[in-house]
Protein backbone atom coordinates (compact mmCIF):
# COMPACT_ATOMS: atom_id res chain seq x y z
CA UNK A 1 0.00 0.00 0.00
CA UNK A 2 1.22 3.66 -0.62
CA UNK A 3 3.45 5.24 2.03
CA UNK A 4 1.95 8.34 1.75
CA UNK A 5 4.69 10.32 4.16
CA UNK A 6 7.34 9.19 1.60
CA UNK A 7 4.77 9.55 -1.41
CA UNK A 8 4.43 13.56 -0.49
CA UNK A 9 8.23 13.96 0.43
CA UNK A 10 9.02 12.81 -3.27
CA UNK A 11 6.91 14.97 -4.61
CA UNK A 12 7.50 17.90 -3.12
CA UNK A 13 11.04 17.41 -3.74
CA UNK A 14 10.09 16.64 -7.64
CA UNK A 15 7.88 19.83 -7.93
CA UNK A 16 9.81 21.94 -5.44
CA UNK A 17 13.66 20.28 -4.33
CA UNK A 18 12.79 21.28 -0.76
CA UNK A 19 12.89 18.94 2.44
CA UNK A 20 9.38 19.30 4.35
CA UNK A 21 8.92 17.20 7.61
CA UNK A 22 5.44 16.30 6.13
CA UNK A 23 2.66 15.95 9.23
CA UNK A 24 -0.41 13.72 8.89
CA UNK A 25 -3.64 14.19 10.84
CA UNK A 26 -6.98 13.02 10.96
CA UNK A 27 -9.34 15.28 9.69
CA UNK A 28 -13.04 15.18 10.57
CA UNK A 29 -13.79 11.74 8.89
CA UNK A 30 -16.02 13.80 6.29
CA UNK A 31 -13.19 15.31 5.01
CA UNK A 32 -11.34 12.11 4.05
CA UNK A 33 -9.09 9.73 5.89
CA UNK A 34 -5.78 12.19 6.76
CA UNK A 35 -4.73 15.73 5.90
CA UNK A 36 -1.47 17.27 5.51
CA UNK A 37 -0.32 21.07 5.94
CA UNK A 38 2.96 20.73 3.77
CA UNK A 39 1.70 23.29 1.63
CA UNK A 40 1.80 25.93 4.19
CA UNK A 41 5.13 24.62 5.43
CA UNK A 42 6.44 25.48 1.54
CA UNK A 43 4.92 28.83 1.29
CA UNK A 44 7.46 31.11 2.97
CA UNK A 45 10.65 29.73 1.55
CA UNK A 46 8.90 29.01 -1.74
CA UNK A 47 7.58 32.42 -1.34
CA UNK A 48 3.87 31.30 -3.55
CA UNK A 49 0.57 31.26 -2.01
CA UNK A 50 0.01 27.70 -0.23
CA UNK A 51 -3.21 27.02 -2.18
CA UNK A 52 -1.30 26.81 -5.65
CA UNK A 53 1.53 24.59 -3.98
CA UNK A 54 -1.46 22.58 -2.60
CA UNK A 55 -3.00 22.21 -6.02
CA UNK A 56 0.02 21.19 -7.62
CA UNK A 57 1.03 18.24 -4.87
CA UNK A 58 -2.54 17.16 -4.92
CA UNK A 59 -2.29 16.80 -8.42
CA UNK A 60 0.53 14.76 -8.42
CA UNK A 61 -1.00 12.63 -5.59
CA UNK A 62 -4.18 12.34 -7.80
CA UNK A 63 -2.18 9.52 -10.05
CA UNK A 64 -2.16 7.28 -7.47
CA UNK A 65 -5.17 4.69 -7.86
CA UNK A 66 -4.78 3.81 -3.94
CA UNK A 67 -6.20 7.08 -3.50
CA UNK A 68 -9.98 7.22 -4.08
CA UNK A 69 -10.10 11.43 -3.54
CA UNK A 70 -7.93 13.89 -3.01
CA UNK A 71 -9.19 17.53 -2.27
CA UNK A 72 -7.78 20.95 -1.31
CA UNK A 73 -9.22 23.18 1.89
CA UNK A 74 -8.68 26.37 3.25
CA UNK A 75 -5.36 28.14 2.84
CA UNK A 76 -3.75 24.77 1.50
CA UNK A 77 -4.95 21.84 3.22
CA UNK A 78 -4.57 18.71 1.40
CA UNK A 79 -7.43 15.98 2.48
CA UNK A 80 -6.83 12.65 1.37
CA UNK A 81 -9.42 9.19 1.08
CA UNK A 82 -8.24 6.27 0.93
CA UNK A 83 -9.32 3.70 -1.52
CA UNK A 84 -11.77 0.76 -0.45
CA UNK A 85 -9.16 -1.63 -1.86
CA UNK A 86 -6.45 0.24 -0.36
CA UNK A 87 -8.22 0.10 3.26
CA UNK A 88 -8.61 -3.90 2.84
CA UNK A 89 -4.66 -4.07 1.66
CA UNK A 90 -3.66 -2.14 4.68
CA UNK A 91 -5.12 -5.24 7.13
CA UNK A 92 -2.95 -7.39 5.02
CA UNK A 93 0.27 -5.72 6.15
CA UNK A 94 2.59 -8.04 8.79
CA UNK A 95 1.25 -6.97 12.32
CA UNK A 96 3.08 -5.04 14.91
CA UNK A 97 4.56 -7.55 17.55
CA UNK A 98 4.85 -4.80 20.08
CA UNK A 99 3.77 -7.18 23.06
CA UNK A 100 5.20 -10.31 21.68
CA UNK A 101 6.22 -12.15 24.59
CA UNK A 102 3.09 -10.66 26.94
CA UNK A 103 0.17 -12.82 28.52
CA UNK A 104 -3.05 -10.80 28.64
CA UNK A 105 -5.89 -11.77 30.50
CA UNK A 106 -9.25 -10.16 29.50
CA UNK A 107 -12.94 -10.53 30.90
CA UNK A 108 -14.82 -10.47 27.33
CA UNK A 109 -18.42 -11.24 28.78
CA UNK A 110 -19.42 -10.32 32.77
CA UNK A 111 -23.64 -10.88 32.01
CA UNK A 112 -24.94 -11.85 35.59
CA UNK A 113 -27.25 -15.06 35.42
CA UNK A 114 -30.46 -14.66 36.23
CA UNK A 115 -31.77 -11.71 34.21
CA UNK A 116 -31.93 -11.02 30.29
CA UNK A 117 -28.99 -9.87 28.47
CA UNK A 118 -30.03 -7.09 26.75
CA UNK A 119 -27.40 -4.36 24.50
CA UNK A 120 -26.22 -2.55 26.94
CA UNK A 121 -24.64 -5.87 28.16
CA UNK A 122 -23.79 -6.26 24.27
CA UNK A 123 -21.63 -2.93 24.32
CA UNK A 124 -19.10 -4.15 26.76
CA UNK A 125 -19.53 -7.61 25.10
CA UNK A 126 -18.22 -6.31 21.79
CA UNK A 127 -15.84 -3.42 22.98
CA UNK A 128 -13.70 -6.19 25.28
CA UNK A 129 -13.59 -8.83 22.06
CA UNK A 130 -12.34 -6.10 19.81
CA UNK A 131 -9.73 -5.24 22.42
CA UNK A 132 -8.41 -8.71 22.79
CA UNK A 133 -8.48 -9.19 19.09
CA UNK A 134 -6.12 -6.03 18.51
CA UNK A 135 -3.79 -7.05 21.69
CA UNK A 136 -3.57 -10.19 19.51
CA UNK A 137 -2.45 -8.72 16.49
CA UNK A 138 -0.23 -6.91 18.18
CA UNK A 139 1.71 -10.34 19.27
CA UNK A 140 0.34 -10.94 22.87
CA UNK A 141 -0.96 -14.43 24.18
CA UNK A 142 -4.58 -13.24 24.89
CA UNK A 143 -6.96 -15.49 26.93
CA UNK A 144 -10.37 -14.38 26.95
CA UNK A 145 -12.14 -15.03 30.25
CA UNK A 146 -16.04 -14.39 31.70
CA UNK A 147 -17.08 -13.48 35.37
CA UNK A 148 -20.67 -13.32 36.50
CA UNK A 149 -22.36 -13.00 39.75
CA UNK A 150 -24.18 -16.09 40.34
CA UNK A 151 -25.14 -15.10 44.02
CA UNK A 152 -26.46 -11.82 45.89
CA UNK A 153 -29.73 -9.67 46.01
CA UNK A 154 -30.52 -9.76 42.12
CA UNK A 155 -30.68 -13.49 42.37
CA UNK A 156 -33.06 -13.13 45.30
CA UNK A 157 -35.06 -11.01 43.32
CA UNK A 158 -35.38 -13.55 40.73
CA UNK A 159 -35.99 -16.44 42.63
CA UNK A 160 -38.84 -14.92 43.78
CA UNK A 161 -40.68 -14.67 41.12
CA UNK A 162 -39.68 -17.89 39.67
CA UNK A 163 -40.78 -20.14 42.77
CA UNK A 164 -44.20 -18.29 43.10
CA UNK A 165 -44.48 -19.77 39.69
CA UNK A 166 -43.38 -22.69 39.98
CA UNK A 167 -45.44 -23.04 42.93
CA UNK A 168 -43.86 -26.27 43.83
CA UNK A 169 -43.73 -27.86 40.97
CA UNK A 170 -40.33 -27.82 39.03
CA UNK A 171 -42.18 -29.20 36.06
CA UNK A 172 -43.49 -26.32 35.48
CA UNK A 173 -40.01 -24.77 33.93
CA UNK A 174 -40.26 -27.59 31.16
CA UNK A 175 -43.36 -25.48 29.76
CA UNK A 176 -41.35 -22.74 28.86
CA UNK A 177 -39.75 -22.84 25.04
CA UNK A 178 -36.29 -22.47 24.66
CA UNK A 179 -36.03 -19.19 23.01
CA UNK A 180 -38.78 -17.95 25.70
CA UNK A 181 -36.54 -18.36 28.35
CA UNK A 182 -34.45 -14.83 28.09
CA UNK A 183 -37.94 -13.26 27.93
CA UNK A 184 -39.29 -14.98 31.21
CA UNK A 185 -35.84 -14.31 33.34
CA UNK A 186 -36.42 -10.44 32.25
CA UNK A 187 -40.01 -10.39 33.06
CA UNK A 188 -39.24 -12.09 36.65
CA UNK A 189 -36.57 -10.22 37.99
CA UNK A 190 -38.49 -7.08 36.80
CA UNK A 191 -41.43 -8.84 38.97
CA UNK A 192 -39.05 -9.47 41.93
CA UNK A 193 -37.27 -5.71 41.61
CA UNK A 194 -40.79 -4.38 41.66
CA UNK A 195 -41.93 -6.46 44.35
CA UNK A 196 -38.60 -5.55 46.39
CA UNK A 197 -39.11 -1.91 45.99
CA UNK A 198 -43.17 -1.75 46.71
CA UNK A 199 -43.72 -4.50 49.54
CA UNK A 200 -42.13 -4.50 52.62
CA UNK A 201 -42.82 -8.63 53.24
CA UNK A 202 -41.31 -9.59 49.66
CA UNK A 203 -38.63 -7.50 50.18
CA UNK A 204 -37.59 -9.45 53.86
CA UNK A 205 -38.60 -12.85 51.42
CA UNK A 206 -36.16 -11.57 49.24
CA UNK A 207 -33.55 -10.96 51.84
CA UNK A 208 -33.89 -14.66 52.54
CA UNK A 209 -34.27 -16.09 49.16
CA UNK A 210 -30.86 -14.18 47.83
CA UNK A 211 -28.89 -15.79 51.04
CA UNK A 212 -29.86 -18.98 50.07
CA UNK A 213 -28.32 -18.02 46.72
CA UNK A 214 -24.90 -18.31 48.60
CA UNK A 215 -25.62 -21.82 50.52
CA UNK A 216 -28.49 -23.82 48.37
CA UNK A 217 -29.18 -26.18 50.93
CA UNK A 218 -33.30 -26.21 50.29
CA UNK A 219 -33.61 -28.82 47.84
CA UNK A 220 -36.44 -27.54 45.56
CA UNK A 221 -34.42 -23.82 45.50
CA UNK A 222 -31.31 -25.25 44.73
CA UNK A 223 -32.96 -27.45 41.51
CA UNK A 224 -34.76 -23.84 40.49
CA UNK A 225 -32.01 -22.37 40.67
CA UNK A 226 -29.64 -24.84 38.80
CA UNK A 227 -31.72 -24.71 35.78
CA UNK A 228 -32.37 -21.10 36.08
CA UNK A 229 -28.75 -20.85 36.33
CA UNK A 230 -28.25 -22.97 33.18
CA UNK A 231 -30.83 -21.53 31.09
CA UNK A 232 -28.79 -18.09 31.80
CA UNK A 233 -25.02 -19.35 30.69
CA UNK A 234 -26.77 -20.98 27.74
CA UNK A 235 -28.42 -17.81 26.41
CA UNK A 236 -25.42 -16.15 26.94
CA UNK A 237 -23.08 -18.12 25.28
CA UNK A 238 -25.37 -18.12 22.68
CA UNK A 239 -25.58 -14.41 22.32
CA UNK A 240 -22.00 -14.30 22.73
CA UNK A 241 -21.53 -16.15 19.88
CA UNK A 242 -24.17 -14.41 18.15
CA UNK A 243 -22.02 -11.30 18.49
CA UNK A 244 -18.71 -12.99 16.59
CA UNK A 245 -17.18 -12.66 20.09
CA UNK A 246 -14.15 -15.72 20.08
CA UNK A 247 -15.43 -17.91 22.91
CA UNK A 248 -14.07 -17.60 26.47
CA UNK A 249 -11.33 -20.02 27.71
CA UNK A 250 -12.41 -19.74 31.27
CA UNK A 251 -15.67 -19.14 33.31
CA UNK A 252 -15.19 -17.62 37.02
CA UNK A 253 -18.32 -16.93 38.89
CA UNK A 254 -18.64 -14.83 42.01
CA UNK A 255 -19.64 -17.78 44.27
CA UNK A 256 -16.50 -18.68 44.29
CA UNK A 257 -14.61 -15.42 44.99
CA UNK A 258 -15.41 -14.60 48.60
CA UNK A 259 -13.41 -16.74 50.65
CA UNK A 260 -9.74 -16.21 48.91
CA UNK A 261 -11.10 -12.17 48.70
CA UNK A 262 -12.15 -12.12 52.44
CA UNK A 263 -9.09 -14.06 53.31
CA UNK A 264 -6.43 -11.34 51.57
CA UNK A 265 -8.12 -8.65 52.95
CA UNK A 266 -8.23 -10.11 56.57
CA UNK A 267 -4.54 -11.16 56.14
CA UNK A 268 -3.75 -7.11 54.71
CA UNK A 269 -5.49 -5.64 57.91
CA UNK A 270 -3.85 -2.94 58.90
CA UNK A 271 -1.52 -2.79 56.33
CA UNK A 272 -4.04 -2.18 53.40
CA UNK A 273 -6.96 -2.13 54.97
CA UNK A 274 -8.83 -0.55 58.19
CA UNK A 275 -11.40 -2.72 60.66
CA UNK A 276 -13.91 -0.69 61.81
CA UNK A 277 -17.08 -1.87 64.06
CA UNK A 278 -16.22 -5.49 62.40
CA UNK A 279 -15.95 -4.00 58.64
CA UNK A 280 -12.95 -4.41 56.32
CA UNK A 281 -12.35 -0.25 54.72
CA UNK A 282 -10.09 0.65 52.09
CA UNK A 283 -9.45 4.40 52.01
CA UNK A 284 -9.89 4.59 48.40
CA UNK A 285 -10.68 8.36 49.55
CA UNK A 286 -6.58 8.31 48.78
CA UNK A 287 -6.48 6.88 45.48
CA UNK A 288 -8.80 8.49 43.02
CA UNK A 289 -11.42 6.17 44.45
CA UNK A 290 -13.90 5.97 47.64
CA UNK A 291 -13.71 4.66 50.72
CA UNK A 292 -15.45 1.17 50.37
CA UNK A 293 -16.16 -1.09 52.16
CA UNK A 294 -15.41 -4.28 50.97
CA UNK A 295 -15.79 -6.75 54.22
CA UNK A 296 -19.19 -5.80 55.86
CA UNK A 297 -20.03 -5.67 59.66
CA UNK A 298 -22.05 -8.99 59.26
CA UNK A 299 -18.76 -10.76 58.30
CA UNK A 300 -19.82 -11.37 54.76
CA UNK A 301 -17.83 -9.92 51.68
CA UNK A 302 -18.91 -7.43 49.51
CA UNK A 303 -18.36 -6.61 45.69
CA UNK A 304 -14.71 -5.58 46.71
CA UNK A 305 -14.01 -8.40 47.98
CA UNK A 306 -15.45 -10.44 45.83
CA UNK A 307 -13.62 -8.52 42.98
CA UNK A 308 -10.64 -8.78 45.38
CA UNK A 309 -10.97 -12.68 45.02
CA UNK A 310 -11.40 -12.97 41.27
CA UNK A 311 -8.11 -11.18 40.51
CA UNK A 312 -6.53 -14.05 42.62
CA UNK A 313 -8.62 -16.34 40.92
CA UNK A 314 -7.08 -14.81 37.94
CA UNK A 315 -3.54 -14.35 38.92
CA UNK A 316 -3.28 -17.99 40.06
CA UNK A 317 -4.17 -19.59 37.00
CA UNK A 318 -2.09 -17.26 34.62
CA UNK A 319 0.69 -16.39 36.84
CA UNK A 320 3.19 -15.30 34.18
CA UNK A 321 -0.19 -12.18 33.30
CA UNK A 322 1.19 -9.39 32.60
CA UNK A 323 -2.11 -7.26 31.70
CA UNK A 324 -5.42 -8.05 33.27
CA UNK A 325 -8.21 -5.83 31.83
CA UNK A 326 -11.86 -5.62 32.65
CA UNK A 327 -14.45 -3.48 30.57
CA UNK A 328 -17.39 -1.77 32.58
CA UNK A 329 -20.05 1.30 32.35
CA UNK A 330 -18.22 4.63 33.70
CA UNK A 331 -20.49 4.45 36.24
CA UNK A 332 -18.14 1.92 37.91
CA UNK A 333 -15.06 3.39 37.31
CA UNK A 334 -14.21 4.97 40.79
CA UNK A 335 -15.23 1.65 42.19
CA UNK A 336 -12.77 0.08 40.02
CA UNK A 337 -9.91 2.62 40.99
CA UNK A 338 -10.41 1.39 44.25
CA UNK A 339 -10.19 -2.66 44.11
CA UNK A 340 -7.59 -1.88 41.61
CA UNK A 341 -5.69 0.17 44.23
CA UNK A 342 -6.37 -2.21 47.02
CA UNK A 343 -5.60 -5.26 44.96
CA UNK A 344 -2.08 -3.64 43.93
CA UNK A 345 -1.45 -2.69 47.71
CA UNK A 346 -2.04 -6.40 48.99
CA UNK A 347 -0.54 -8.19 45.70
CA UNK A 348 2.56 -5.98 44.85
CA UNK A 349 3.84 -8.04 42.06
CA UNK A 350 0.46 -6.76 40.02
CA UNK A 351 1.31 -3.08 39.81
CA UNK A 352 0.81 -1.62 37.05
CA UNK A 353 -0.61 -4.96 35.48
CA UNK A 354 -4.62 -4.09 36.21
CA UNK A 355 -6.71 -1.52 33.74
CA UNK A 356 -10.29 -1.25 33.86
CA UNK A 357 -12.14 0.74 30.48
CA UNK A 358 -14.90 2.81 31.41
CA UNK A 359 -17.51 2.55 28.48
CA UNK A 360 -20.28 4.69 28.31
CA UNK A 361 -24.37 3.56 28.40
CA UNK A 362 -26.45 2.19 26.01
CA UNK A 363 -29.54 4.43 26.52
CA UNK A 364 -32.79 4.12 24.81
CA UNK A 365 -33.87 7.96 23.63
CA UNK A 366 -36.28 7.62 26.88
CA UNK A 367 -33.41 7.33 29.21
CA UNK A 368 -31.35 4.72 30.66
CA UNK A 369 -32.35 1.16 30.01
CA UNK A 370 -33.40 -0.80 33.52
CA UNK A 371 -33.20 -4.27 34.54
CA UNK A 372 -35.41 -3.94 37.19
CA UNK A 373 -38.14 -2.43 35.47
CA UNK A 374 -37.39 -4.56 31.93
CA UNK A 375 -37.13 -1.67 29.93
CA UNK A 376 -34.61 -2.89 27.73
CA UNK A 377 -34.04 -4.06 24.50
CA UNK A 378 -32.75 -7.70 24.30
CA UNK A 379 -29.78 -8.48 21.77
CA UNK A 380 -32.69 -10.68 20.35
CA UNK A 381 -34.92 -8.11 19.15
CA UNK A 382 -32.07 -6.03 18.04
CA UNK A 383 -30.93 -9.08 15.78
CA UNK A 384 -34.21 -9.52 14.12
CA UNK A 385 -34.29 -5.44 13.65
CA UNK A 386 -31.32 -5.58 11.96
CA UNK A 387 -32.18 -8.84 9.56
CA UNK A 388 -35.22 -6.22 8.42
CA UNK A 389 -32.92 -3.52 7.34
CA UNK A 390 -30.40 -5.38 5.72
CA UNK A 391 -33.49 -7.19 3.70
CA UNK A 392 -35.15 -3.58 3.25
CA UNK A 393 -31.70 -3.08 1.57
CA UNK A 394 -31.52 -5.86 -0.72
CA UNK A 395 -28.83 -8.01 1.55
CA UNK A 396 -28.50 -10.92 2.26
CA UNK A 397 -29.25 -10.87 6.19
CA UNK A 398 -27.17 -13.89 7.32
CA UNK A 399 -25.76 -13.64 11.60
CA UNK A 400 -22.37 -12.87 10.39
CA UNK A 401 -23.59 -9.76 8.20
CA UNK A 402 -26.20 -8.74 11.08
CA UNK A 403 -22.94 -9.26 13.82
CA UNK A 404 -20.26 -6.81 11.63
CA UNK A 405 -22.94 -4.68 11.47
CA UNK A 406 -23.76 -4.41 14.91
CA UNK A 407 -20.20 -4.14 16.07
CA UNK A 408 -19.70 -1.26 13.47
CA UNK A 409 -22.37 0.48 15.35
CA UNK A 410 -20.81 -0.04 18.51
CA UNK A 411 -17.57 0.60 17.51
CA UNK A 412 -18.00 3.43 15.62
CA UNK A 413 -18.62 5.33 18.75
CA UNK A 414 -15.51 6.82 21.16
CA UNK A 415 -15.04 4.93 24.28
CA UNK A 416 -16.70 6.23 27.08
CA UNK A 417 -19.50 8.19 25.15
CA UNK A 418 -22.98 7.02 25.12
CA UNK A 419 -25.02 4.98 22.54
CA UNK A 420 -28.67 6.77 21.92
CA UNK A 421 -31.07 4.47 20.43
C-alpha cells in the first residue's frame, strides 16, 4: 500500500527540491481519511501562495489509484481518502509484535445469570472482544475469560418470582420454550425488583431467598435455581456467539470469589486495609477512588471483595499475566480505581498490570435502560431489527452480516460516550 509520508516527500522534492517534515492528521472523517499542511510549510521559503503549492502536490497525488479522492481546503490543506481496496490491503500488512512475549488476560463477557442480556450488556460484550483481538495482532498471548455473579440480592429477586411460579412444581419450567426463556428471566426479575421496591414482606422474602443463593441447601431452591442458572449461561453463550465474540477459555463466577477475597483482605489488615465496628475499609478516599467497604459488619464480603478474590482467581491460574483488563459502564469506574488500588497494595507483584475501560451507556432515547423495570431491548430483538434492514436493503441478512454490522455500530462510537437508540 502507498506510504503516503514518503509519497508527499518525493513529490514535493520533484515539484519543489525542498525537504518538508510532512505531518499527517486526521481530519473530521467527512473530510477524508488524513490531511497534511505541507503546503503551508512550503509557502514562505517558496515564497507562492500555499493554495497553488497545494494544487500542484494534490495533483501529483491524484495519479495514485490507492487514493480514491484527493481535495484541497482552506489556505492549502490537502485531504486525502483512501481507496476501499487500499483500506482492505492495509489489514494485510505483517502486524506489529509490540507485546510479543506478553500474557493478557481479558474478561470479554461479565452478564450476571439470572436476568436477560439485553445491549447494553452487548456494548461491553463487543468493545472487550475487539480489544483482545487487537492485543492479539499486536503479538500478545490473549486469553479471553467471563465473570458473573451467580449469588447476591438480584438473584433473590429472581428467585422470587420464579418459585411463586413454579409453585412447587419444578415441572413447570419444562413449559417454557427455549427461546422464551431470556424473555421470562427479564419479566421475573423485573417482577421481583418491583416487588422488592413496593412491599415490605417480599422484600424481607427476598432478603432470605438471595442468602440462600450463597448456601443452596433447600432442595427444591437449589434445583430452580440450577436450571435457572443454566438456562442463563446458555443464552449467553449463545448471544455471545451471536455477536462474533471468540469464545471464552475460562468461566469464574462470584460464588467462588469470597473466601480467597475475604481471606487477603483479613490477612492485609492494617496494612491495606482498616477494621472498623467489624468491617474491612479501604481508604480509596486516597487513590482516586472511595472509601469502600469491601468486608461488611455482618462478616460477609462485599463486591470488593469479591472482585478482590477474582483477581486471585485470575492471577493464580495465569501467573506469568502481565495485563489483566476488565471493561465496565463509567459508572463503575471509581469503584474500580479502588479494588484496583487495594488489589495492587495487597498483591505488589500486580502493579501496574490491572486496567479497567470505562464505556459509556447504552440508553434508549427515553433514558437509561433498567433491569429492574425490563425496559430494555434484548440483543434478540435487536438481531431480528437488523435482519429487516439489511433485507429492506436488498442483503442478504445472514448472523455474520447482522454481527459486523452491529459491532460497526458499537464501535464506531468513542469509548466512554454514550449509545442513543
Amino acid at each position: 500500500m502507498i506510504d503516503c509520508v514518503i509519497t508527499l516527500k518525493k513529490i514535493i522534492d520533484k515539484l519543489y527540491q525542498q525537504q518538508v517534515d510532512v505531518q499527517l492528521t486526521r481530519p473530521d472523517p467527512k473530510f477524508g481519511d488524513f490531511a497534511t499542511n505541507a503546503a503551508l510549510q512550503l509557502a514562505k521559503p517558496l515564497g507562492k501562495n500555499p493554495r497553488e503549492i497545494a494544487e500542484a502536490i494534490a495533483d501529483e497525488l491524484r495519479g495514485h489509484e490507492e487514493l480514491s479522492e484527493v481535495s484541497v481546503a482552506g489556505p492549502g490543506f490537502i485531504n486525502v481518502k483512501l481507496s476501499d481496496q487500499a483500506v482492505l490491503e492495509s489489514l494485510k500488512v505483517r502486524p506489529a509484535t509490540n507485546r510479543a512475549g506478553k500474557t493478557v488476560v481479558i474478561e470479554t463477557n461479565c452478564s450476571n445469570p439470572f436476568k436477560a442480556m439485553h445491549i447494553g450488556h452487548a456494548l461491553n460484550v463487543v468493545l472487550a472482544d475487539t480489544m483482545a483481538n487487537l492485543l492479539a495482532v499486536d503479538g500478545a498471548s490473549v486469553h479471553r475469560v467471563s465473570y458473573h455473579g451467580d449469588v447476591g440480592t438480584h438473584v433473590g429477586k429472581s428467585m422470587w418470582a420464579i418459585l411463586r411460579e413454579v409453585d412447587g412444581d419444578v415441572s413447570k419450567l419444562d413449559a417454557i420454550p427455549a427461546d422464551k426463556r431470556n424473555e421470562f428471566m427479564s419479566r421475573t426479575y423485573a417482577e421481583g425488583a418491583r416487588a422488592a421496591k413496593e412491599s415490605p414482606e417480599a422484600r424481607v422474602k427476598i432478603d432470605e431467598l438471595a442468602k440462600q443463593s450463597f448456601v443452596l441447601d433447600d432442595p427444591l431452591y437449589k434445583q430452580v435455581y440450577e436450571i435457572c442458572k443454566a438456562w442463563s449461561f446458555d443464552e449467553i453463550d449463545a448471544n455471545v456467539a451471536r455477536l462474533g465474540n471468540v469464545p471464552i477459555e475460562r468461566r469464574y463466577v462470584e460464588s467462588e470469589t469470597e473466601v480467597p477475597g475475604k481471606a487477603l483482605i483479613k490477612e492485609k489488615t492494617p496494612e491495606v486495609f482498616t477494621k472498623s465496628d467489624g468491617a474491612y475499609i479501604f481508604k480509596g478516599s486516597q487513590y482516586g477512588a472511595f472509601d469502600n467497604v469491601f468486608i461488611g459488619s455482618h462478616g460477609n464480603g462485599l463486591y470488593g471483595a469479591h472482585d478482590m478474590g477474582l483477581i486471585q482467581l485470575k492471577h493464580q491460574d495465569y501467573p506469568n499475566l502481565d495485563l489483566s483488563i476488565t471493561v465496565n459502564g463509567e459508572e463503575q469506574a471509581a469503584y474500580f480505581r479502588g479494588v484496583i488500588a487495594a488489589s495492587e497494595l495487597a498483591i505488589p507483584e500486580l502493579k501496574g498490570k490491572l486496567f479497567n475501560y470505562a464505556t459509556g451507556l447504552v440508553k434508549l432515547t427515553t433514558g437509561k435502560m433498567s433491569s429492574r423495570t425490563g425496559e430494555v431491548i434484548t440483543i434478540d430483538w435487536l438481531f431480528n431489527e437488523f435482519k429487516k434492514a439489511i433485507k429492506q436493503a436488498g442483503g442478504e441478512p445472514t448472523d455474520e452480516v447482522v454481527a459486523g454490522a452491529l459491532r460497526y455500530q458499537f464501535l464506531k462510537v468513542k469509548i466512554g460516550s454514550d449509545v442513543v437508540f
